[in-house]
Protein backbone atom coordinates (compact mmCIF):
# COMPACT_ATOMS: atom_id res chain seq x y z
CA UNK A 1 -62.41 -14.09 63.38
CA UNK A 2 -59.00 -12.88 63.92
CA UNK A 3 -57.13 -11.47 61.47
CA UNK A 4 -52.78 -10.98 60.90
CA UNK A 5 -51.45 -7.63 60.31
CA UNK A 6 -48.17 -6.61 59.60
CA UNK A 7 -45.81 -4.30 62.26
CA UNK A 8 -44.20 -2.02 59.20
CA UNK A 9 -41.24 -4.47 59.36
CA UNK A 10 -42.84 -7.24 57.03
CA UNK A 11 -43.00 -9.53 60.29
CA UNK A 12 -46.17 -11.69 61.11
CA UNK A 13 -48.10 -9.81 64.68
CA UNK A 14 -48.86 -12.64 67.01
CA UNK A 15 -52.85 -13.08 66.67
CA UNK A 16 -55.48 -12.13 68.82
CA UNK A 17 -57.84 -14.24 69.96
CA UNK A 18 -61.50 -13.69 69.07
CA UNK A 19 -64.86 -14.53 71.53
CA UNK A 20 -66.09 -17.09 68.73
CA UNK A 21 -62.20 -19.08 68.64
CA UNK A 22 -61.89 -18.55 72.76
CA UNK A 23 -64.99 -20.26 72.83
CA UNK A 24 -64.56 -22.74 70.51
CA UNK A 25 -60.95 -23.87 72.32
CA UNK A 26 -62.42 -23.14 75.87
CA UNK A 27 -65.32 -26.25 74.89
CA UNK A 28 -62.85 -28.18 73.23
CA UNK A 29 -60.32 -27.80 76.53
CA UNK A 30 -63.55 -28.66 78.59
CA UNK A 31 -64.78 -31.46 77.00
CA UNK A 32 -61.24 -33.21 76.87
CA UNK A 33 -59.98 -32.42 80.24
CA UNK A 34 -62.56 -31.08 82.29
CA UNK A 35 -61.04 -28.05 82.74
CA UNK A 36 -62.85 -25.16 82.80
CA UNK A 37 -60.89 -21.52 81.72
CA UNK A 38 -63.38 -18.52 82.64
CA UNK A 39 -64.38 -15.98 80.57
CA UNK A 40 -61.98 -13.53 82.51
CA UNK A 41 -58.80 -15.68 81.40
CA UNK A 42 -59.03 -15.15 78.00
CA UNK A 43 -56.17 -13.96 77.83
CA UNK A 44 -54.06 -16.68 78.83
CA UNK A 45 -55.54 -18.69 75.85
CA UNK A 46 -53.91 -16.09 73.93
CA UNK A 47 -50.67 -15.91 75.38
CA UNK A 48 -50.11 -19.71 76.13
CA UNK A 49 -51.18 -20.83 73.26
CA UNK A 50 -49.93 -18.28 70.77
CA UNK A 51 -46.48 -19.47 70.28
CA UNK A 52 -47.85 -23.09 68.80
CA UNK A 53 -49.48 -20.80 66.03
CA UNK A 54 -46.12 -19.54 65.37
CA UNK A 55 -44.62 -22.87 65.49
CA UNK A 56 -46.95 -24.22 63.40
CA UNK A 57 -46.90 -21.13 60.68
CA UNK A 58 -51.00 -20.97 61.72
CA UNK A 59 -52.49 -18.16 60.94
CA UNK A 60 -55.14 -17.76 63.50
CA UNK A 61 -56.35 -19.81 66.33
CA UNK A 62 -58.84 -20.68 63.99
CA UNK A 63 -56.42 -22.84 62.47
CA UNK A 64 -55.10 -24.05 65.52
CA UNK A 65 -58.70 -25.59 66.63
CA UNK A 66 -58.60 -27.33 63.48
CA UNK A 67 -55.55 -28.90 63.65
CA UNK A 68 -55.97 -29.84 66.72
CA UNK A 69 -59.26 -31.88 66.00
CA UNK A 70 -57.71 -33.18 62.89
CA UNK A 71 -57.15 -37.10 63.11
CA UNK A 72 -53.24 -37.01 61.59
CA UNK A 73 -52.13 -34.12 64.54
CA UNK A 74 -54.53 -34.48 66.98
CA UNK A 75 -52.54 -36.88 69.77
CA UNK A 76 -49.38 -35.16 69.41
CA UNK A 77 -51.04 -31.70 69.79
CA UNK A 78 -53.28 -32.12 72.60
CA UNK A 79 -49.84 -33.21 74.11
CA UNK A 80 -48.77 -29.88 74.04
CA UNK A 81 -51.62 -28.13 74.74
CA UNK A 82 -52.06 -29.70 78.07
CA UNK A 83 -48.64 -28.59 78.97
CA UNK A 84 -49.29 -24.72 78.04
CA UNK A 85 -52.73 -24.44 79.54
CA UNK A 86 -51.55 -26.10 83.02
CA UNK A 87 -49.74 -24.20 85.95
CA UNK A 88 -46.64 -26.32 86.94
CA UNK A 89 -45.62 -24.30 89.39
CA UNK A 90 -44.67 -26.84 92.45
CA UNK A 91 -41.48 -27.49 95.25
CA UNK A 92 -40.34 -30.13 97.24
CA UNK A 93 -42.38 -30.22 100.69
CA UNK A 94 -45.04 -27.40 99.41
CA UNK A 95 -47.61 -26.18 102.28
CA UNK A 96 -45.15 -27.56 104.77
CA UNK A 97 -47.64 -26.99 107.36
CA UNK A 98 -50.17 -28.89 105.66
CA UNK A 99 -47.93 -31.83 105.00
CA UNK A 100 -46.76 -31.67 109.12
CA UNK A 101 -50.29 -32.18 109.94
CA UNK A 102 -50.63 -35.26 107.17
CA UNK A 103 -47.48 -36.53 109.05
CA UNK A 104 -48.65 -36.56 112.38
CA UNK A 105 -52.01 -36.85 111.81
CA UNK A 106 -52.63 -39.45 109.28
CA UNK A 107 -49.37 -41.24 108.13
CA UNK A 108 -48.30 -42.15 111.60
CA UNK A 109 -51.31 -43.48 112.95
CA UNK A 110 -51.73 -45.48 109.65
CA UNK A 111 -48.16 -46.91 109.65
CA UNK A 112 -48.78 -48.03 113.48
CA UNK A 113 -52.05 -49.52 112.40
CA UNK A 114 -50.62 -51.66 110.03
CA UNK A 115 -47.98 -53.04 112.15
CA UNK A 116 -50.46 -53.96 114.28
CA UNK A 117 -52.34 -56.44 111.61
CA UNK A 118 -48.89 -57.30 109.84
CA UNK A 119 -50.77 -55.72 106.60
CA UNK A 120 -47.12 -53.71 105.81
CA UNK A 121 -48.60 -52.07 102.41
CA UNK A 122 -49.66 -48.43 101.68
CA UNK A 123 -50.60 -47.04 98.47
CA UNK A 124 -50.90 -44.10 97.78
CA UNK A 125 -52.46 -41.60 94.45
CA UNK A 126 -50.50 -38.85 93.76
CA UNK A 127 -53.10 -37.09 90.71
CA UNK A 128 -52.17 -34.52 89.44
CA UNK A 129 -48.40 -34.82 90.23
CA UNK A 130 -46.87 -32.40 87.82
CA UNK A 131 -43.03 -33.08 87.41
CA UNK A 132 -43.03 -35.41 90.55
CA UNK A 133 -42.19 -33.01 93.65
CA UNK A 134 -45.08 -34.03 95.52
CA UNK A 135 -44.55 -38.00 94.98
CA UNK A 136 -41.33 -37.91 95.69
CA UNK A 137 -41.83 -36.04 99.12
CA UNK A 138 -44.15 -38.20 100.13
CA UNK A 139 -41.23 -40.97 99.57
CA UNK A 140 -38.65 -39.40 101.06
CA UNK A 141 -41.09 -38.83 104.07
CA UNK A 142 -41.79 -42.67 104.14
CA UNK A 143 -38.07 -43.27 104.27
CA UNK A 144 -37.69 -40.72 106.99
CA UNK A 145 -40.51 -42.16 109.21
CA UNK A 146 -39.88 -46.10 108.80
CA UNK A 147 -35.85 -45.96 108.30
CA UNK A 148 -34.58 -49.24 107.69
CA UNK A 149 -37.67 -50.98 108.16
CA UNK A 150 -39.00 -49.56 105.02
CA UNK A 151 -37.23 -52.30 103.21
CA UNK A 152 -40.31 -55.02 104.54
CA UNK A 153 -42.86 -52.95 102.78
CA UNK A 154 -44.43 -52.45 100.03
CA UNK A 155 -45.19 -49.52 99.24
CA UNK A 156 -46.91 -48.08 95.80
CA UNK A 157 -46.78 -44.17 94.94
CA UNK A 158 -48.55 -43.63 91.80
CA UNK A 159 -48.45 -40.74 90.15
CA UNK A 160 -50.51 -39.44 87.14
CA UNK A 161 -50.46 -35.92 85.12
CA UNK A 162 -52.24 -34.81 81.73
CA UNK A 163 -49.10 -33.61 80.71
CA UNK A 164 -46.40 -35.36 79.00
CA UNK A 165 -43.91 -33.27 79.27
CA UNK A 166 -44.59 -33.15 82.80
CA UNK A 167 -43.89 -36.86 83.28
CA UNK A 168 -40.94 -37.36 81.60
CA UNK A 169 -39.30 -34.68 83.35
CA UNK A 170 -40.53 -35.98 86.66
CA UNK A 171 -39.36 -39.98 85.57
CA UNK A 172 -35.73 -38.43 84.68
CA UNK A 173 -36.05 -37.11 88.76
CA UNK A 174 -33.32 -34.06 88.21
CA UNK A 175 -34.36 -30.55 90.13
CA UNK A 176 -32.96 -27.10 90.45
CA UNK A 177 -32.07 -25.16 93.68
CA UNK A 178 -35.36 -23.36 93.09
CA UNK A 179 -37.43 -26.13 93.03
CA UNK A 180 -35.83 -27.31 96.33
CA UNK A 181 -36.15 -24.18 97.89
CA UNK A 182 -38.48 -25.15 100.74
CA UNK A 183 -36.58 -28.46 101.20
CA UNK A 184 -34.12 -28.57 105.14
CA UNK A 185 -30.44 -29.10 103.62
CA UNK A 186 -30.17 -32.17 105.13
CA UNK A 187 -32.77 -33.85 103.09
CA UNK A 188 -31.05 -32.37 100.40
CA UNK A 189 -27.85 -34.19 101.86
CA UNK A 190 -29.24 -37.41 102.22
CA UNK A 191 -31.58 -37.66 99.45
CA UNK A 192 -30.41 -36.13 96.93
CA UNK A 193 -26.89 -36.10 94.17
CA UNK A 194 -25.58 -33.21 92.92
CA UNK A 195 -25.17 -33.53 88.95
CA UNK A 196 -24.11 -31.18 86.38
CA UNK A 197 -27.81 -31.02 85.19
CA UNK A 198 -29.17 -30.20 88.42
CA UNK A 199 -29.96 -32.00 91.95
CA UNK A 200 -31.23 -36.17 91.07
CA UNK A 201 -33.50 -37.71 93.57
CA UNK A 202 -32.27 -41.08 95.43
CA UNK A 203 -32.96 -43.91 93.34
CA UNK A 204 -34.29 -45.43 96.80
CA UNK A 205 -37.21 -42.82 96.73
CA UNK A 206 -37.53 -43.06 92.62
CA UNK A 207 -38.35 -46.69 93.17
CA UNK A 208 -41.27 -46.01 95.21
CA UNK A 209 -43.04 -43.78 92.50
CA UNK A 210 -44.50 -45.10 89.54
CA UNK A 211 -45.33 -42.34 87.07
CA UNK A 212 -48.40 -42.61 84.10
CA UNK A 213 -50.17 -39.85 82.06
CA UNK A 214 -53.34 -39.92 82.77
CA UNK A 215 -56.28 -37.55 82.13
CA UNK A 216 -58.97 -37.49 85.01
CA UNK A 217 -61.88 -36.60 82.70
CA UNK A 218 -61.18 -40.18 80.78
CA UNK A 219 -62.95 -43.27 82.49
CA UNK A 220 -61.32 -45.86 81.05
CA UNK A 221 -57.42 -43.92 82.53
CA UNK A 222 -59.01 -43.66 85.64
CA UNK A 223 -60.13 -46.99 85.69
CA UNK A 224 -56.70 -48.73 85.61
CA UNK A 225 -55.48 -46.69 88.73
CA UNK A 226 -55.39 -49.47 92.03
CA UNK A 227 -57.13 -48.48 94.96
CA UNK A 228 -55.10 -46.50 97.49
CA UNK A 229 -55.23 -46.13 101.28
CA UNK A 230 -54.39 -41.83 100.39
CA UNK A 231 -54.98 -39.92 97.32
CA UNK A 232 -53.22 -36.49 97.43
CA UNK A 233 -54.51 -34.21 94.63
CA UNK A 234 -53.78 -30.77 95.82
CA UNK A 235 -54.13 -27.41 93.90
CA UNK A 236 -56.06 -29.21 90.85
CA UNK A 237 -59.89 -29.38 91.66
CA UNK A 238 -59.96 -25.37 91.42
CA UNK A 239 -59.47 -25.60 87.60
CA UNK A 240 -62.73 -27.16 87.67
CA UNK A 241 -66.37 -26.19 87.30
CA UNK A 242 -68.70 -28.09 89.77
CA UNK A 243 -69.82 -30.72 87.68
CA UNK A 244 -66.11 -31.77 87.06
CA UNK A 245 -65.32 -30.95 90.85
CA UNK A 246 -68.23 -34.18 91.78
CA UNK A 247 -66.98 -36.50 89.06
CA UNK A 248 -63.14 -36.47 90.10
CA UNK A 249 -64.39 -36.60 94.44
CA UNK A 250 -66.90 -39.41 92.97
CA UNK A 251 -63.82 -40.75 91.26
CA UNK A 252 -61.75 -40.51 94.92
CA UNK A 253 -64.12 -41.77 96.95
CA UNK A 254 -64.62 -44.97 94.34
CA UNK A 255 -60.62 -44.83 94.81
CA UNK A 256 -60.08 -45.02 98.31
CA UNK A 257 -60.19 -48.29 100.95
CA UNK A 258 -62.62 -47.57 103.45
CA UNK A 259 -61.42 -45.33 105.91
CA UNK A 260 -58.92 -43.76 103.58
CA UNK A 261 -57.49 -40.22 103.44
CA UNK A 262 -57.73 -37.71 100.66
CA UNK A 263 -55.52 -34.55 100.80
CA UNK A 264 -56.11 -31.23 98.73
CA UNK A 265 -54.78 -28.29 98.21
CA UNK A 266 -55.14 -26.08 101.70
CA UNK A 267 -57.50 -23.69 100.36
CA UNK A 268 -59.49 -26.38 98.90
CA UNK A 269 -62.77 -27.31 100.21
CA UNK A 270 -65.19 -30.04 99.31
CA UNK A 271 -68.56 -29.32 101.45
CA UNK A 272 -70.59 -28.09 98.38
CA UNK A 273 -69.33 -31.24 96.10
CA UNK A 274 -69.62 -34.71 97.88
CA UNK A 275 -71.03 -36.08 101.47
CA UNK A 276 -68.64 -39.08 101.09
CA UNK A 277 -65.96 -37.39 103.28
CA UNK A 278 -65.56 -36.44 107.00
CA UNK A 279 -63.01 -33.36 107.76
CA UNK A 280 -60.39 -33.23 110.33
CA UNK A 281 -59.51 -29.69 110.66
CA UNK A 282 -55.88 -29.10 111.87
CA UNK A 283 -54.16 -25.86 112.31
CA UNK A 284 -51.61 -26.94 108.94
CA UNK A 285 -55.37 -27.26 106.78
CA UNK A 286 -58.06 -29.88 106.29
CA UNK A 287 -57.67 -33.65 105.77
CA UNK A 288 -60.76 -35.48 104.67
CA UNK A 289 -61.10 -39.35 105.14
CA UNK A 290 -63.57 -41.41 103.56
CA UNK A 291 -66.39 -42.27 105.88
CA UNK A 292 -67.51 -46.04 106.26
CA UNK A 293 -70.27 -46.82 103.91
């Protein structure tokens, strides 16, 4: 186990992590969330996750594993550790290619389809959302394509992350220049107010999102989420082992009307995982839909 040394200065040296505790947290990580950090990454157990030692005057990450499995801390714990062991690194209209080709692909034809049967709904999964970029795109991009006529629809965004933190942030709808960096100024114009806190999203486009924690290795979570014509879920399945990669596309495709559309992360691919989804290949990246059972 990991031990604390001194630095000559009578301060505490952040602790190492040992194989026996990165194995320990890497099973406990696992088994809660389904994701799975390799060997190779030890290191960012150590980094991530060594300032909660410090804030918690824990000794080793020893410690840490057990109070994190101890009933009085273990909620309000796990909160944080889901928030230092995911990347949140996300924009407004990320893989602007990719979402192009969802535009004129997928959301068009499905917006003219539903005019035509007078069925003026669409809802859509956003899992995985982080602090709400992606939702909120995907609103603004409704608002864009249907104009005024958006106002006799209804239209559902749900939006889950593990993360707390994550959601609140994303619920309070306030961004920095960085995080709009890939966003045309006039979407910025018209969708957006400056504040002294940052840049707040349209309550127009807030309305449309609806955000929840949820954990995708938890049945009963998943469970309460509708079904939805799309599910986006991009750059999430790679922190996952194969087992977990087949539960959450099992979990999709259980998700999804018939026919519906599930986007991922362009440099995802599915082919090894599940069967229940046909490709369409577009020079922006791939779109599966779910094929008729």
């Amino acid at each position: 186990m990991s031990s604390l040394s001194s630095n000559g200065l009578g301060l505490r040296k952040a602790p190492s992590i040992s194989s026996e505790e990165f194995q320990a947290l890497r099973g406990l990580i696992y088994k809660t969330t389904g994701i799975d950090i390799p060997e190779r990454r030890k290191y960012l157990i150590e980094n991530r996750l060594g300032p909660r030692l410090k804030a918690l005057d824990l000794k080793d990450f020893t410690g840490y594993y057990q109070y994190l499995t101890s009933a009085s801390s273990k909620n309000q714990e796990f909160a944080k550790l889901f928030e230092k062991i995911t990347t949140n690194e996300t924009s407004f209209f990320r893989d602007l290619k990719q979402l192009e080709t969802f535009k004129e692909n997928v959301l068009k034809e499905f917006i003219e389809k539903q005019k035509k049967t007078g069925e003026k709904e669409l809802n859509i999964w956003s899992a995985g959302c982080s602090s709400g970029e992606e939702p909120y795109t995907l609103g603004i991009m409704l608002h864009e394509l249907l104009r005024a006529s958006i106002i006799g629809w209804k239209i559902n965004i749900i939006a889950n992350d593990i993360s707390p933190e994550m959601i609140k942030k994303a619920q309070q709808g306030i961004y920095t220049e960085h995080t709009l960096r890939s966003t045309p100024q006039e979407i910025i114009d018209k969708y957006f107010s400056k504040e002294a806190a940052g840049y707040k999203i349209h309550p127009k486009v807030q309305k449309l999102v609806n955000f929840e924690l949820l954990n995708l290795n938890n049945p009963q979570e998943v469970q309460k989420v509708p079904k939805s014509h799309i599910v986006f879920c991009r750059n999430v399945v790679i922190y996952f082992d194969d087992d977990m990669r087949k539960k959450v596309l099992n979990l999709f495709n259980d998700k999804l009307y018939a026919g519906g559309f599930l986007v991922l992360g362009h440099t995802e691919s599915i082919h090894k995982y599940s069967s229940s989804f046909k490709p369409y290949h577009n020079a922006g990246g791939i779109i599966y839909q779910k094929k008729d059972s």
